[in-house]
N, C-alpha and C. Protein backbone atom coordinates (compact mmCIF):
# COMPACT_ATOMS: atom_id res chain seq x y z
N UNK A 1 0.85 -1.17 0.00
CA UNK A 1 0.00 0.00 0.00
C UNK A 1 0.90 1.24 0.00
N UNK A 2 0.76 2.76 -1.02
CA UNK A 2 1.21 3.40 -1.01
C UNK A 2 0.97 4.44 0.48
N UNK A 3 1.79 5.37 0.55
CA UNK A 3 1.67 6.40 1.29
C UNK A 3 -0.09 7.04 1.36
N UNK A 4 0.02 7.54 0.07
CA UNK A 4 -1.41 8.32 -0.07
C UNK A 4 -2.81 6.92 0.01
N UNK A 5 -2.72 5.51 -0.14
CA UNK A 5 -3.58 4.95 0.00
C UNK A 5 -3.83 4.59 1.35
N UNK A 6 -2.59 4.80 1.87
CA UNK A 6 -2.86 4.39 3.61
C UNK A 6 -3.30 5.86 4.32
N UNK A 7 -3.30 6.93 3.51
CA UNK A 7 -4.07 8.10 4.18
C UNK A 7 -5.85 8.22 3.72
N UNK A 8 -6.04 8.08 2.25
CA UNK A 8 -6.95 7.45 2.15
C UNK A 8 -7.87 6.46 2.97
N UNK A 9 -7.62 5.63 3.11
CA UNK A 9 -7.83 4.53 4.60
C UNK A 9 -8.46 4.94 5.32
N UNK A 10 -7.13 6.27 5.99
CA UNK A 10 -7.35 6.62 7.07
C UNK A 10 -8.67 7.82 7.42
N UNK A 11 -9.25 7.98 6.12
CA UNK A 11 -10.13 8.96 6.19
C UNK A 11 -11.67 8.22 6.01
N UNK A 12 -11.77 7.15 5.38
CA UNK A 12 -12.82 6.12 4.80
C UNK A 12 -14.07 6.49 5.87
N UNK A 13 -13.77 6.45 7.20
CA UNK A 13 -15.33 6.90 8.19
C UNK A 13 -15.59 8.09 7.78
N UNK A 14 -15.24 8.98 7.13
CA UNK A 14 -15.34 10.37 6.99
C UNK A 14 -16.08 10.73 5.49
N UNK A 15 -16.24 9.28 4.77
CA UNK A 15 -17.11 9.47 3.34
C UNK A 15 -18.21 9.49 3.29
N UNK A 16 -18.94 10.21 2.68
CA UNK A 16 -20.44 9.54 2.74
C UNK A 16 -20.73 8.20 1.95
N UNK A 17 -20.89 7.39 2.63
CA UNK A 17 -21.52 6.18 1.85
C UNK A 17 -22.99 5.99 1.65
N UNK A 18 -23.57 6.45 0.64
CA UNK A 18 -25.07 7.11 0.44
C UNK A 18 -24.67 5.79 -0.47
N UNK A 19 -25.93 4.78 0.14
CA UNK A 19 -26.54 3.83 -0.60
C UNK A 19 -26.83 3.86 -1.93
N UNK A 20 -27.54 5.00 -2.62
CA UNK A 20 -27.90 5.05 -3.57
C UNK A 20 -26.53 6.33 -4.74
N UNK A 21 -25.28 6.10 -4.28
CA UNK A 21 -24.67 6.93 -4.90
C UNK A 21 -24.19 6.34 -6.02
N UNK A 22 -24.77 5.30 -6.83
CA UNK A 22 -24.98 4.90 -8.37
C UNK A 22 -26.35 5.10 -8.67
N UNK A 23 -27.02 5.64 -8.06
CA UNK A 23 -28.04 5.73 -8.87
C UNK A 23 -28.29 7.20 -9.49
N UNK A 24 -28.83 7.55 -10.36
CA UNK A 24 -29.14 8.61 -11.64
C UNK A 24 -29.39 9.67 -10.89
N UNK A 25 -28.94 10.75 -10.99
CA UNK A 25 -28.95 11.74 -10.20
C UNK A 25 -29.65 12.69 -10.90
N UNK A 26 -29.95 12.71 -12.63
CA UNK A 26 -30.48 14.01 -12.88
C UNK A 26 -31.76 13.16 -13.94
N UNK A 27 -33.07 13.55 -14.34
CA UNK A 27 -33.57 12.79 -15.11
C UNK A 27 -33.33 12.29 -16.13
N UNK A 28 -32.87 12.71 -17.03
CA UNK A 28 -32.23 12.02 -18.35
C UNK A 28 -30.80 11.29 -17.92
N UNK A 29 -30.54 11.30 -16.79
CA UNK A 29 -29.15 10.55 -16.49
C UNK A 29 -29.12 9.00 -17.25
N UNK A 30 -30.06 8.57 -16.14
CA UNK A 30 -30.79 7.00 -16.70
C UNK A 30 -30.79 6.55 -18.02
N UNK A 31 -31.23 7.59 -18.68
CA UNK A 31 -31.72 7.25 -20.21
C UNK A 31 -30.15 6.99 -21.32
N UNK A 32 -29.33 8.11 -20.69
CA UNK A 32 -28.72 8.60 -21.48
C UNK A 32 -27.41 7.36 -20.75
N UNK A 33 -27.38 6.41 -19.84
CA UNK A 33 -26.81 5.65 -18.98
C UNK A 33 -27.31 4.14 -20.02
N UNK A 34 -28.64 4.32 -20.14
CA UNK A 34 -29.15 3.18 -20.75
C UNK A 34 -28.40 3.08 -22.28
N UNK A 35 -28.72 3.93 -22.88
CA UNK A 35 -27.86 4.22 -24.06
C UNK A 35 -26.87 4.13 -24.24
N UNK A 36 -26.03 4.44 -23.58
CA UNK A 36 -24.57 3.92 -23.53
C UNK A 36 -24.38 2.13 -23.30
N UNK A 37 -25.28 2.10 -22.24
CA UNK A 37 -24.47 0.78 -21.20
C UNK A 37 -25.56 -0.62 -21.43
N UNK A 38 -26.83 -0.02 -21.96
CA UNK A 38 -27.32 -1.18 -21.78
C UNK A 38 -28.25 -1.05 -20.66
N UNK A 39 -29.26 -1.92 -20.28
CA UNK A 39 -29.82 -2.29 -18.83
C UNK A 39 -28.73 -2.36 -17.48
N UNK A 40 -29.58 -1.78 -16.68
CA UNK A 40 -28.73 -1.80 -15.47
C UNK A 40 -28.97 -3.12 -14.97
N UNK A 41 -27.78 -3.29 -14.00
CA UNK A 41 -28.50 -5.34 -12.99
C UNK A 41 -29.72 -4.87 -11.98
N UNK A 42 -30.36 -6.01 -11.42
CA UNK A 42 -30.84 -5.46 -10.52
C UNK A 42 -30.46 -4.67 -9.38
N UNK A 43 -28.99 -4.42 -9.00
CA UNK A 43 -28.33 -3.73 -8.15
C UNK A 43 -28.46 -2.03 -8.49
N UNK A 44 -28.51 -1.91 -10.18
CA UNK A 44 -28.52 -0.33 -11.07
C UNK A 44 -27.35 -0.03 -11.17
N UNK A 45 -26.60 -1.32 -11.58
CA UNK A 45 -25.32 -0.84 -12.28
C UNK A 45 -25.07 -1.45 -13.21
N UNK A 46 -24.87 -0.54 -13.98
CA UNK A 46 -24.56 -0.72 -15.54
C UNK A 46 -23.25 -1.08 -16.14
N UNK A 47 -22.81 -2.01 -17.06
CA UNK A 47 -21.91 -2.96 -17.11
C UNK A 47 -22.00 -2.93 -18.56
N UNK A 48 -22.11 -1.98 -19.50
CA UNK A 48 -21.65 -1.57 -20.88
C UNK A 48 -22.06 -2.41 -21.51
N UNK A 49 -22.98 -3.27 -21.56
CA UNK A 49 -23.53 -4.10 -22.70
C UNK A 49 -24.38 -3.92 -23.71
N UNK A 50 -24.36 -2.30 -23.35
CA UNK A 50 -25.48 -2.20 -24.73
C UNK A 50 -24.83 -1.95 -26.04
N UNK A 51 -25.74 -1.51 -27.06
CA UNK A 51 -25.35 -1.35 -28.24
C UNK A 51 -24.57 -0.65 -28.92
């Protein structure tokens, strides 16, 4: 582990871990997410399989 990843680390309680911070934040996000990537999993993450 580098220097800066073990300070990293050291800050991790201090992130917000917002459950939903993959999910679409603006309305056309989704769409324009779908378009690129394909269907999301049931989790709503998208894994580039679309067209």
């Amino acid at each position: 582990m580098t220097e800066q990843q073990g300070d990293e680390v050291t800050h991790m309680d201090q992130v917000d871990r917002n459950a939903d911070a993959h999910r679409a934040t603006e309305p056309d996000e989704e769409q324009v997410l779908r378009e690129l990537y394909g269907e999301p999993d049931p989790d709503g993450v998208y894994h580039g399989t679309g067209a």
